[in-house]
N, C-alpha and C. Protein backbone atom coordinates (compact mmCIF):
# COMPACT_ATOMS: atom_id res chain seq x y z
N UNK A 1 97.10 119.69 91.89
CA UNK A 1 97.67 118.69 90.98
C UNK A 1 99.07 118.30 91.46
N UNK A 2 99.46 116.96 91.47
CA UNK A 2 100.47 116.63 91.87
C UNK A 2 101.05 115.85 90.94
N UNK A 3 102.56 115.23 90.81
CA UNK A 3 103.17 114.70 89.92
C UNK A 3 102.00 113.22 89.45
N UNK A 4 101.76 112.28 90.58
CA UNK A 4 101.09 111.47 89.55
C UNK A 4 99.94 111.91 88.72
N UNK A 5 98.82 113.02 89.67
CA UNK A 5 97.91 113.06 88.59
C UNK A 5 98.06 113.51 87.29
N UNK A 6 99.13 114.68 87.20
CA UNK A 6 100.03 115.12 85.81
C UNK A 6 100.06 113.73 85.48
N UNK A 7 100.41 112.57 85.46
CA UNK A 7 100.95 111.50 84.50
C UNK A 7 100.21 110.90 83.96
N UNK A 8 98.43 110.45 85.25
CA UNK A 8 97.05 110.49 84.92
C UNK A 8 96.73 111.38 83.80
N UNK A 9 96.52 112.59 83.99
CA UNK A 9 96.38 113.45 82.40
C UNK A 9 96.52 113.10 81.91
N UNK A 10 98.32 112.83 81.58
CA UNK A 10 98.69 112.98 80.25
C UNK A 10 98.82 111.46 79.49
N UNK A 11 98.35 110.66 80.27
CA UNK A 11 97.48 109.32 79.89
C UNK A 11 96.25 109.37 78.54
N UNK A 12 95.63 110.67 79.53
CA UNK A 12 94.45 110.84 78.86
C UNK A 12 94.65 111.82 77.55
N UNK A 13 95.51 112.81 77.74
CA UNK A 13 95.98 113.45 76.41
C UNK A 13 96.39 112.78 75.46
N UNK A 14 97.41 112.02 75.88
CA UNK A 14 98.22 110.61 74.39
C UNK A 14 97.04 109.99 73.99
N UNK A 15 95.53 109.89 74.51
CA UNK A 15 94.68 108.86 74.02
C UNK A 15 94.71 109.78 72.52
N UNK A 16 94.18 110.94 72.23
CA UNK A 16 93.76 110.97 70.61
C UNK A 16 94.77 111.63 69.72
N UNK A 17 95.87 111.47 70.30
CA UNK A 17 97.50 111.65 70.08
C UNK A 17 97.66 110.08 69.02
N UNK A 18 97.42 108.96 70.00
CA UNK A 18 97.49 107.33 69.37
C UNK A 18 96.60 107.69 68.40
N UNK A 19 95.33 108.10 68.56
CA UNK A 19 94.62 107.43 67.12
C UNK A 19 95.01 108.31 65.89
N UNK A 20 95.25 109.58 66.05
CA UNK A 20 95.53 110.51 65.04
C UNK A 20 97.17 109.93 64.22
N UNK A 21 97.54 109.94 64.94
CA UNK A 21 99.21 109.16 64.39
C UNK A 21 98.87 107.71 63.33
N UNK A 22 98.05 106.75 64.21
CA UNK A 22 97.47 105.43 63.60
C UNK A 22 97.27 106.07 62.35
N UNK A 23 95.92 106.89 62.26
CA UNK A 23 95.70 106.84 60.33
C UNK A 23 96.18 107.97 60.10
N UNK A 24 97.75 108.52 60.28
CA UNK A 24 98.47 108.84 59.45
C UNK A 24 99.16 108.01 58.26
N UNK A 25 98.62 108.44 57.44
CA UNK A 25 99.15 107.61 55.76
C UNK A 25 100.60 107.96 55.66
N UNK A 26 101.46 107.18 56.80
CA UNK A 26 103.01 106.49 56.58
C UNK A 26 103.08 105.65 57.05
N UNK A 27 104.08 104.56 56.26
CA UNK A 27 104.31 103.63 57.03
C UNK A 27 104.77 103.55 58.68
N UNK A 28 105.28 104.41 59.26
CA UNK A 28 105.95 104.30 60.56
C UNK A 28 104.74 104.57 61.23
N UNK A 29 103.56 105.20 60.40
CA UNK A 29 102.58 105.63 61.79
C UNK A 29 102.18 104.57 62.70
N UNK A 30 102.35 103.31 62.57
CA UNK A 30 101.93 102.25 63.44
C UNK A 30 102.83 101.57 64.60
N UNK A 31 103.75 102.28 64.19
CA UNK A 31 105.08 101.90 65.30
C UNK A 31 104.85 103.39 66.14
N UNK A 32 105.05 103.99 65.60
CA UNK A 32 105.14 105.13 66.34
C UNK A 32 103.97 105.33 67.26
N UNK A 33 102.39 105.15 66.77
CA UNK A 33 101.03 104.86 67.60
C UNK A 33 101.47 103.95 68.62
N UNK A 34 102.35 102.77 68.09
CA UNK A 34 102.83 101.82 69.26
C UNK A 34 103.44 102.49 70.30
N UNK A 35 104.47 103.02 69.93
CA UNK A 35 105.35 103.39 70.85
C UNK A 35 104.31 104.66 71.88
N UNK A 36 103.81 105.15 71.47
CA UNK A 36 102.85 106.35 72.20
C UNK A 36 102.59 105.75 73.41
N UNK A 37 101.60 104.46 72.75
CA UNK A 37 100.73 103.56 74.07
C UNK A 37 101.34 103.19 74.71
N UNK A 38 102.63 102.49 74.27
CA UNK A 38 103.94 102.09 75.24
C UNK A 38 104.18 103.35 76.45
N UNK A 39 103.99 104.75 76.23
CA UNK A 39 104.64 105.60 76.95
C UNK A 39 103.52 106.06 78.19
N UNK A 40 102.19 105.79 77.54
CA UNK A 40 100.94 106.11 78.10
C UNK A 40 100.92 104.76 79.04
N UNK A 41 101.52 103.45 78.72
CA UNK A 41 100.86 102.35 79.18
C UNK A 41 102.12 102.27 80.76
N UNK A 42 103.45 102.82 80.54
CA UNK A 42 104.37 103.28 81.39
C UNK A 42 103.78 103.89 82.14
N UNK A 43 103.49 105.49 81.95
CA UNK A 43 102.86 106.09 83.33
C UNK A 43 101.75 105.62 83.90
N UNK A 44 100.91 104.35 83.66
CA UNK A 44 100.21 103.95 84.37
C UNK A 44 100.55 103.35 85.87
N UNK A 45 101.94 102.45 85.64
CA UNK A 45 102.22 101.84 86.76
C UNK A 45 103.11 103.32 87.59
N UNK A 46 103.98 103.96 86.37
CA UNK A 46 104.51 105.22 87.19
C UNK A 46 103.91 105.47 88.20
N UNK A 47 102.59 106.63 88.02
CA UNK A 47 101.68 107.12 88.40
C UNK A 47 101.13 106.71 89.98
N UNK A 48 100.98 105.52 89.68
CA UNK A 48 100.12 104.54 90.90
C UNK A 48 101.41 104.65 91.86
N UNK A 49 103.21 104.28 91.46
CA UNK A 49 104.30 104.37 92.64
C UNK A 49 104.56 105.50 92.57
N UNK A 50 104.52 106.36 92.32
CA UNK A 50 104.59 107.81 92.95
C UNK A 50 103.94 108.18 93.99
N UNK A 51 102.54 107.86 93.50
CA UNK A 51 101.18 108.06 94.42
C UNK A 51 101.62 107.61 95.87
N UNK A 52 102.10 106.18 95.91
CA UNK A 52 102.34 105.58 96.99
C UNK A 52 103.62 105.95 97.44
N UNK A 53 104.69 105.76 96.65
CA UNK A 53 106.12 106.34 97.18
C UNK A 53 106.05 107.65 98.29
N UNK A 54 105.47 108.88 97.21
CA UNK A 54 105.23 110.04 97.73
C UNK A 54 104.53 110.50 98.43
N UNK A 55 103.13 109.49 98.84
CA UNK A 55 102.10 109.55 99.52
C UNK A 55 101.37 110.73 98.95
N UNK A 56 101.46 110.10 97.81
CA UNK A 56 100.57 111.74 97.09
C UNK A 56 99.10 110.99 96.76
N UNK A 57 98.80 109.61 97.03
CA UNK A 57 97.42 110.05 96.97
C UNK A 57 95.86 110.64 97.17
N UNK A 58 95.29 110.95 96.05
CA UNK A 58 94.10 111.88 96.01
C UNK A 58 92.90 111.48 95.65
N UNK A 59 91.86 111.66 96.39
CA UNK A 59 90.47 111.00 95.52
C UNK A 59 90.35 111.25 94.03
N UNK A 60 90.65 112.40 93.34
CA UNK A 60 91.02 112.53 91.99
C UNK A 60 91.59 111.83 91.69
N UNK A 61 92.89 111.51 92.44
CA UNK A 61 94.05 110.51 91.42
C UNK A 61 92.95 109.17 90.67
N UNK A 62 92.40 108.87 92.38
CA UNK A 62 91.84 107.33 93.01
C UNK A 62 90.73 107.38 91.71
N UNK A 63 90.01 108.33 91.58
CA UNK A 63 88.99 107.94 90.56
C UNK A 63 89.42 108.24 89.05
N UNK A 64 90.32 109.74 88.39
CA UNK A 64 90.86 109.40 87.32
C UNK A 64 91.55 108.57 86.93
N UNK A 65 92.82 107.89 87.39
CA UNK A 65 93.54 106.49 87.16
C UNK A 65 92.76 105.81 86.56
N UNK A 66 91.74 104.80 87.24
CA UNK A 66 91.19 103.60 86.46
C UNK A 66 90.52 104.23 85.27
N UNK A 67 89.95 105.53 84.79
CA UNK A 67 89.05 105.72 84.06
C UNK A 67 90.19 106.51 82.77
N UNK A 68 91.24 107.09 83.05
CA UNK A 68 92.19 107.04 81.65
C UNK A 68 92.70 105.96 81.55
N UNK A 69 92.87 104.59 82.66
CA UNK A 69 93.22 103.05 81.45
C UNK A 69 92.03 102.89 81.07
N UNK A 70 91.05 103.06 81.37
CA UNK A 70 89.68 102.39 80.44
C UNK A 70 89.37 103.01 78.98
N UNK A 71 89.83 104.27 79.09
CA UNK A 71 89.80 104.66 77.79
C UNK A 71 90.91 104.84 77.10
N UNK A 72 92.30 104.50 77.40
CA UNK A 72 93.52 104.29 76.48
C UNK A 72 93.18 102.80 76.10
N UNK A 73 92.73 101.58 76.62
CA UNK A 73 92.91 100.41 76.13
C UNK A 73 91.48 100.40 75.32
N UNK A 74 90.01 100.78 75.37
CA UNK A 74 88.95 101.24 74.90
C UNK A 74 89.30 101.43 73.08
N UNK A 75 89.84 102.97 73.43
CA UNK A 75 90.02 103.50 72.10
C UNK A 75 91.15 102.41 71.46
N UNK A 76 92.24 102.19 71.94
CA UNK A 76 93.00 101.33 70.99
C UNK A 76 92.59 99.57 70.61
N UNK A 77 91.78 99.36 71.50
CA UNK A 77 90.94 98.30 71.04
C UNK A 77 90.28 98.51 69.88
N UNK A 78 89.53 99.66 69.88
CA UNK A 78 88.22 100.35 68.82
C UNK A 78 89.14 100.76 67.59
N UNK A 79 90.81 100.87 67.49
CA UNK A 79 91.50 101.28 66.36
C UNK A 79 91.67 99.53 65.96
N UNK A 80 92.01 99.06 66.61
CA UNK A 80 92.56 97.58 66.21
C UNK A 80 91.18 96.63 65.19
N UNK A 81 90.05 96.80 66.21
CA UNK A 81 89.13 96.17 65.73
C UNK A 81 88.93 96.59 64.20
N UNK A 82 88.68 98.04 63.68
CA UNK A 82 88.62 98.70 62.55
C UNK A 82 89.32 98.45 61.30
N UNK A 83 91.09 98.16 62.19
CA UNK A 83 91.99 98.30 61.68
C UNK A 83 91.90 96.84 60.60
N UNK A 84 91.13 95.76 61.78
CA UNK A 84 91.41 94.11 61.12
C UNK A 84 90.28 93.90 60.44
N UNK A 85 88.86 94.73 60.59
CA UNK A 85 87.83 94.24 60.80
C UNK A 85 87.85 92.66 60.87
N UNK A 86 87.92 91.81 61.52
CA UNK A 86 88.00 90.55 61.88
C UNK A 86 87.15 90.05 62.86
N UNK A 87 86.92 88.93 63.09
CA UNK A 87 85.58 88.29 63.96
C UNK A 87 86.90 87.74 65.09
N UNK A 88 87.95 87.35 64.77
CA UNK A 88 89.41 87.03 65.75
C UNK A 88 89.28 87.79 66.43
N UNK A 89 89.53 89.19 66.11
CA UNK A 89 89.59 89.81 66.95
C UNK A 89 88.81 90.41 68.12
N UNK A 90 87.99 91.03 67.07
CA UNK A 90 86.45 91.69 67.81
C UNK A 90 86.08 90.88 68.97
N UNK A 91 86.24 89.29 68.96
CA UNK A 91 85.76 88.69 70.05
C UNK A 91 86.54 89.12 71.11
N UNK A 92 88.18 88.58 71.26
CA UNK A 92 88.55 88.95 72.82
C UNK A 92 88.25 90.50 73.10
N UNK A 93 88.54 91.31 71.67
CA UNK A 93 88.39 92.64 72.07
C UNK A 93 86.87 92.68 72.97
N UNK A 94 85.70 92.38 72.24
CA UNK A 94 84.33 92.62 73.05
C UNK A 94 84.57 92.27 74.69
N UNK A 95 85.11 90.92 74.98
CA UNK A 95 85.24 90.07 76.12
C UNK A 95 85.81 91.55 76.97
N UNK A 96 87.07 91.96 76.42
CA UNK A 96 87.68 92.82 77.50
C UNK A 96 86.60 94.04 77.21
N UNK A 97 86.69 94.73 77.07
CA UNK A 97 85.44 95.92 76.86
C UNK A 97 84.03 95.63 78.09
N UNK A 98 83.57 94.51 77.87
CA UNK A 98 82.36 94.11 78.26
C UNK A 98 82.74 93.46 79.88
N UNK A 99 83.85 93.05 80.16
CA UNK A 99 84.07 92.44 81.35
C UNK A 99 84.25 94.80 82.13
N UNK A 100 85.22 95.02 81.53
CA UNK A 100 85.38 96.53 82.15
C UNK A 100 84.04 96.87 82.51
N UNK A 101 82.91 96.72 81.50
CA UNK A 101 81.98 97.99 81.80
C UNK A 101 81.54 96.98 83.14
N UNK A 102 81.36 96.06 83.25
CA UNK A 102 80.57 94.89 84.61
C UNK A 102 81.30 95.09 85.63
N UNK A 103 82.71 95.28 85.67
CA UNK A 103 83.17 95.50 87.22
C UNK A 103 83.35 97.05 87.06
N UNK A 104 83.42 97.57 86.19
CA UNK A 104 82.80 99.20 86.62
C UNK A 104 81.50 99.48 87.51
N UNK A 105 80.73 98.67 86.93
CA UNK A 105 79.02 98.63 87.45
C UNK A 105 79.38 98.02 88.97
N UNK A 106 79.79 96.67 89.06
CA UNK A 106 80.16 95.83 90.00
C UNK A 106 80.82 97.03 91.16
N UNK A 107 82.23 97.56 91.15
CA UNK A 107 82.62 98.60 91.98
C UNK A 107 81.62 99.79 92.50
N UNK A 108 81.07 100.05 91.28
CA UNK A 108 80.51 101.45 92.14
C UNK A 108 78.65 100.72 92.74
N UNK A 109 78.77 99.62 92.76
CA UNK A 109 77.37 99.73 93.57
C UNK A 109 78.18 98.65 94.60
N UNK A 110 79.18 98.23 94.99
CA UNK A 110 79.65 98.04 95.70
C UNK A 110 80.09 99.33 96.78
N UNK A 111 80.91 99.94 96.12
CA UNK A 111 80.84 101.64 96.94
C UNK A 111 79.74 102.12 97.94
N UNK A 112 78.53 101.97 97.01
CA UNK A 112 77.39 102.09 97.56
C UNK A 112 77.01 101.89 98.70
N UNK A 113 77.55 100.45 98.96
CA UNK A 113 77.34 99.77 100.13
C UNK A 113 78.22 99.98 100.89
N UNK A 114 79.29 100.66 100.82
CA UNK A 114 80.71 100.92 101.39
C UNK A 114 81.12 99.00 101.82
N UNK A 115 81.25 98.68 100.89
CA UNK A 115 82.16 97.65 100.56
C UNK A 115 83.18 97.69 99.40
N UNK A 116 83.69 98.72 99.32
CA UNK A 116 84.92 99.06 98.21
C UNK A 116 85.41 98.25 97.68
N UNK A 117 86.25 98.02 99.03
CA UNK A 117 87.45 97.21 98.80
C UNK A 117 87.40 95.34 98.97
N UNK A 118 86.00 94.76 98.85
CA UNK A 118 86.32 93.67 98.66
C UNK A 118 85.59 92.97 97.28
N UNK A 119 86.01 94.62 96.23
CA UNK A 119 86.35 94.21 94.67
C UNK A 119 87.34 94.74 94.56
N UNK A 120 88.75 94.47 95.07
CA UNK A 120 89.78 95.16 95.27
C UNK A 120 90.72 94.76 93.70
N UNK A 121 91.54 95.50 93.14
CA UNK A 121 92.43 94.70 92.44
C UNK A 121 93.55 93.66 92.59
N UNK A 122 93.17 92.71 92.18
CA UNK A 122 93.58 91.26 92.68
C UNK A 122 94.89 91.01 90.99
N UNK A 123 95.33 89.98 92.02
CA UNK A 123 97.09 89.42 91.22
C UNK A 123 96.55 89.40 89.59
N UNK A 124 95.41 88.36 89.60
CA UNK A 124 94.93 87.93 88.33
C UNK A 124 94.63 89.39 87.24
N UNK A 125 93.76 90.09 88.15
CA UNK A 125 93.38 91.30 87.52
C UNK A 125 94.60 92.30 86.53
N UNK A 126 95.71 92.12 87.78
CA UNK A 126 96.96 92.88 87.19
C UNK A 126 97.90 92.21 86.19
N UNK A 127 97.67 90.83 86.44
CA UNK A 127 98.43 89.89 85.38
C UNK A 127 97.60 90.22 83.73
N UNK A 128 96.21 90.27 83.64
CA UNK A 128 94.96 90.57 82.56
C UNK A 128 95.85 91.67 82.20
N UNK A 129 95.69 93.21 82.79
CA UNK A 129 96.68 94.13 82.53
C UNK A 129 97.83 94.60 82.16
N UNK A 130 98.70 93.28 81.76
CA UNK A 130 100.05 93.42 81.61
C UNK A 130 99.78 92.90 79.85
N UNK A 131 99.35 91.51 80.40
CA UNK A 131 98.90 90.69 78.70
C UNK A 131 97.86 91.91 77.97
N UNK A 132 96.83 92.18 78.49
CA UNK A 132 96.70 93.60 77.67
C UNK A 132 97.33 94.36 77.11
N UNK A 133 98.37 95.09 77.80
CA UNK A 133 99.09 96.30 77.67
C UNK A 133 99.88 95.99 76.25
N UNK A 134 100.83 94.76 76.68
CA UNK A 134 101.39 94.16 75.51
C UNK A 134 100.80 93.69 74.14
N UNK A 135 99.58 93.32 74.43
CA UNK A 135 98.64 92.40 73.13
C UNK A 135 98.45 93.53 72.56
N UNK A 136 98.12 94.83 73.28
CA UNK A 136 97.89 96.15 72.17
C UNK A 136 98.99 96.52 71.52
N UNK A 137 100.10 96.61 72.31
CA UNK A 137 101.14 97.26 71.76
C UNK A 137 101.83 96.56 70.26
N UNK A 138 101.91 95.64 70.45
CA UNK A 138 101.83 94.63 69.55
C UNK A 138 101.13 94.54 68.10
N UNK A 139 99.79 94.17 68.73
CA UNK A 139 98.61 94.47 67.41
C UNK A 139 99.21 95.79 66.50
N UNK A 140 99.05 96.83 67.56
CA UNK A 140 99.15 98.47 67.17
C UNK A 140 100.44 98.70 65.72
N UNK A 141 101.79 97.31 66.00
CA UNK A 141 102.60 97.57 65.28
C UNK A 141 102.64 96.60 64.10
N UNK A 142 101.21 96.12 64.00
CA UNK A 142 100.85 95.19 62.98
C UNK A 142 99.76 95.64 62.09
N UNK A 143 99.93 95.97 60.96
CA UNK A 143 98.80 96.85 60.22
C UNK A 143 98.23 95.32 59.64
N UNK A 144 97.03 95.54 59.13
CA UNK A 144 96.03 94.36 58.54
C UNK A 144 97.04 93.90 57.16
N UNK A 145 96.03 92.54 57.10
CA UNK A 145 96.60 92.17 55.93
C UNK A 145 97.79 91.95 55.84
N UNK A 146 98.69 91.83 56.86
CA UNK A 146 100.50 91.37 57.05
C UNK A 146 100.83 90.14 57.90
N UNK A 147 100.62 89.32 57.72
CA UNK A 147 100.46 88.15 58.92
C UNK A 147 101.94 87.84 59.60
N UNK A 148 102.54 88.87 60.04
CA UNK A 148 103.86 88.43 60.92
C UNK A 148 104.07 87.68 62.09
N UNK A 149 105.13 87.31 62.59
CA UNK A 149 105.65 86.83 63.46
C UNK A 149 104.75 88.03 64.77
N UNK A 150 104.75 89.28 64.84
CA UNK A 150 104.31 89.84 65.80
C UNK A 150 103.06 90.06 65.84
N UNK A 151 101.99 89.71 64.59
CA UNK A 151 100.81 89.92 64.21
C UNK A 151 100.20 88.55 65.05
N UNK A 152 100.80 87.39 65.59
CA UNK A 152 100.18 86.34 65.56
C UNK A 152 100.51 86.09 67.27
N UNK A 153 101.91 86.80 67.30
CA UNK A 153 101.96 86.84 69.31
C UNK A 153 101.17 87.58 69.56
N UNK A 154 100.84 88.88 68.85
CA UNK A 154 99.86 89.35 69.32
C UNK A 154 98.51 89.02 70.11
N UNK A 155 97.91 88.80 68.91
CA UNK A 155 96.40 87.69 68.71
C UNK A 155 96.64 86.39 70.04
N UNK A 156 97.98 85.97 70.04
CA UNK A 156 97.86 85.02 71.27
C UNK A 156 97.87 85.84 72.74
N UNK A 157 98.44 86.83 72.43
CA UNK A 157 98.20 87.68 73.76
C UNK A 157 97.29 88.64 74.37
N UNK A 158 96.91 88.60 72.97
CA UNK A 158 95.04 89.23 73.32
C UNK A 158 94.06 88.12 73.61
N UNK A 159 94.35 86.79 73.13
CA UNK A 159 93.52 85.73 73.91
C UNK A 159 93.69 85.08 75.16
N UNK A 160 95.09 85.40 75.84
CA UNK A 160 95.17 85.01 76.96
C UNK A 160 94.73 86.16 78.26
N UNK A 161 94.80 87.80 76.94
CA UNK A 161 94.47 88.83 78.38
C UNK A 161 92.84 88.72 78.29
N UNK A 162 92.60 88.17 77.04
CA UNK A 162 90.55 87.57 76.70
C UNK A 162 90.22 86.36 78.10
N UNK A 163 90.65 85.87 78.80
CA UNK A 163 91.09 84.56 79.44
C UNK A 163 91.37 85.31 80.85
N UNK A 164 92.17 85.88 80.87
CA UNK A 164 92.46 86.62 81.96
C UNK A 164 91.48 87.38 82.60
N UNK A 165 91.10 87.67 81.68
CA UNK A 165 90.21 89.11 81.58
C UNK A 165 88.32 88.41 82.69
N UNK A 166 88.36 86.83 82.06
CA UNK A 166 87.19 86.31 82.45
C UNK A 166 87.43 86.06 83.32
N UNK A 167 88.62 85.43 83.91
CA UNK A 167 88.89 84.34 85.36
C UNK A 167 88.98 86.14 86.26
N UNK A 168 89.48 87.29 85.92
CA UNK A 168 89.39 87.67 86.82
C UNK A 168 88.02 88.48 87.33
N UNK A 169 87.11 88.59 86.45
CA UNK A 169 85.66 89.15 86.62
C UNK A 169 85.04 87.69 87.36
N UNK A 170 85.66 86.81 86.87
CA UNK A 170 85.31 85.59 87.92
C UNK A 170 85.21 85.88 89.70
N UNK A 171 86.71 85.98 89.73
CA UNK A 171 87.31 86.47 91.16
C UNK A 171 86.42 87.81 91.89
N UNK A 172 85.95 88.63 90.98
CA UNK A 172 85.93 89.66 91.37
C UNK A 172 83.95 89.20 91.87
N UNK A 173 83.25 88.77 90.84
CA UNK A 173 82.11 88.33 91.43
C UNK A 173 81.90 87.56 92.13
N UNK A 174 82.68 86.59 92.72
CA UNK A 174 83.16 85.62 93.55
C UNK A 174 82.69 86.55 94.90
N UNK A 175 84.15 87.42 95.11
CA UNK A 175 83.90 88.21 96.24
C UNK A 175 82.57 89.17 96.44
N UNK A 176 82.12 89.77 95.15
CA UNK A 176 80.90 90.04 95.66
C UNK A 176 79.72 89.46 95.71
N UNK A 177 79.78 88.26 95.61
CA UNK A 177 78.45 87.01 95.57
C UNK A 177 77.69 87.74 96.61
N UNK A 178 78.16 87.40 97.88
CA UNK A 178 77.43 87.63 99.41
C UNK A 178 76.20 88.45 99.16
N UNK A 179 77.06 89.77 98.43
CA UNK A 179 75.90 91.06 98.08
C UNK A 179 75.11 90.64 96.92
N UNK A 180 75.76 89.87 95.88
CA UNK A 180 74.82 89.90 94.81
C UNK A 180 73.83 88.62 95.03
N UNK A 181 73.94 88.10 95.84
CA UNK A 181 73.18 86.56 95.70
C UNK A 181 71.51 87.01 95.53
N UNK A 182 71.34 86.45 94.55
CA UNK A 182 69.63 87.01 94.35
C UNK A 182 68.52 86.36 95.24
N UNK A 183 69.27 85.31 95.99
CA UNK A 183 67.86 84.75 96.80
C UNK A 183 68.42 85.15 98.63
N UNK A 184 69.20 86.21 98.77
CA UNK A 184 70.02 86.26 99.91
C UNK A 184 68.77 86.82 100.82
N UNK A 185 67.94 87.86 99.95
CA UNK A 185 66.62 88.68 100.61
C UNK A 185 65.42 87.62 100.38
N UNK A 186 65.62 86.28 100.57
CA UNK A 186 64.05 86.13 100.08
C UNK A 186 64.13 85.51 101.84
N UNK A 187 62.97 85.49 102.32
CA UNK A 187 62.83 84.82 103.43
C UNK A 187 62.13 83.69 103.42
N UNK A 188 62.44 82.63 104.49
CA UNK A 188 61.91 81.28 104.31
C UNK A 188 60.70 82.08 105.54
N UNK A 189 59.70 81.16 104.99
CA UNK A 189 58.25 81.08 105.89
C UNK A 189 58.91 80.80 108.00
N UNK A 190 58.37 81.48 108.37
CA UNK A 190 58.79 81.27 109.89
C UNK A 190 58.25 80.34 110.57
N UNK A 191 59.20 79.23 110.96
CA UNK A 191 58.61 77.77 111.37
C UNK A 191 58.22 78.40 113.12
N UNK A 192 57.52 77.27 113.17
CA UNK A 192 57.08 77.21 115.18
C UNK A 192 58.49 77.11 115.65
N UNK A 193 59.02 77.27 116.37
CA UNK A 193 60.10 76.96 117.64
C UNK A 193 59.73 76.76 118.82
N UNK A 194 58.42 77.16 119.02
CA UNK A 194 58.00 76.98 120.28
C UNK A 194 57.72 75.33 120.52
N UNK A 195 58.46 74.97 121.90
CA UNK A 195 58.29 73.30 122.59
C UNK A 195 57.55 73.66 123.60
């Protein structure tokens, strides 16, 4: 274990740290759930420049990393949705959820083929990630039924990382067309060539 994957962990430890705080019956528990994800949503980029700074990366790191953000933004999606029950929401929330599990699928049968890296993480992908990070943090400090000033940037920033989220599963099937094209194996009938 090395310093980033410690930060990887403890990504994954703050996940039921956030939800337990959330339905604590005080008012601060929703700032404070905020602030958690804020600290969890920090060592993400930490983590990754250490890795590289220090040259500490590890196939562990390489495969836990993406899979504690999938389940810190997962579960706090799944608190938010609950939290609003709302059809507003639930939608971009589904969009991001449902785009993850497809380039999850998308990457590892890409692997397969040892073509890794041309579903690589792209600008767009990391831009989706940022408007994420924030649209939760946000929501997280907006309990239902309060329609604030931060309740409503929110909602706009969960529809642009909803947006993000598509153009970059766009990009990402783009590059793997070649492999996925469904008529790439069919063969045309073999003409004469012979003159």
């Amino acid at each position: 274990m090395n310093i980033p994957n410690i930060l990887t962990s403890l990504r994954i430890i703050l996940i039921p740290i956030i939800v337990v705080v959330y339905y604590v019956p005080m008012p601060w528990s929703y700032h404070v759930s905020a602030i958690i994800f804020a600290v969890a949503a920090v060592t993400d980029w930490f983590d990754g420049y250490l890795a590289r700074k220090l040259n500490q990366t590890t196939p562990f790191g390489a495969f836990l990393d993406p899979v504690a953000d999938k389940l810190m933004v997962v579960a706090a999606l799944v608190l938010l949705v609950e939290e609003h029950a709302n059809f507003w929401l639930t939608l971009p929330a589904l969009i991001i959820v449902g785009r993850e599990i497809v380039i999850s699928a998308l990457r590892e049968w890409m692997a397969e083929l040892g073509k890794r890296t041309s579903v690589a993480v792209s600008f767009v992908g990391k831009l989706k990630t940022t408007a994420q990070m924030l649209a939760i943090f946000v929501l997280l400090t907006a309990p239902a039924g309060i329609e604030s000033t931060g309740y409503f940037i929110g909602f706009g920033l969960l529809y642009l990382a909803a947006i993000l989220t598509l153009w970059s599963m766009v990009v990402y099937l783009k590059a793997a067309w070649p492999d996925l094209d469904p008529f790439k194996n069919i063969h045309q009938a073999p003409t004469d060539t012979d003159e």
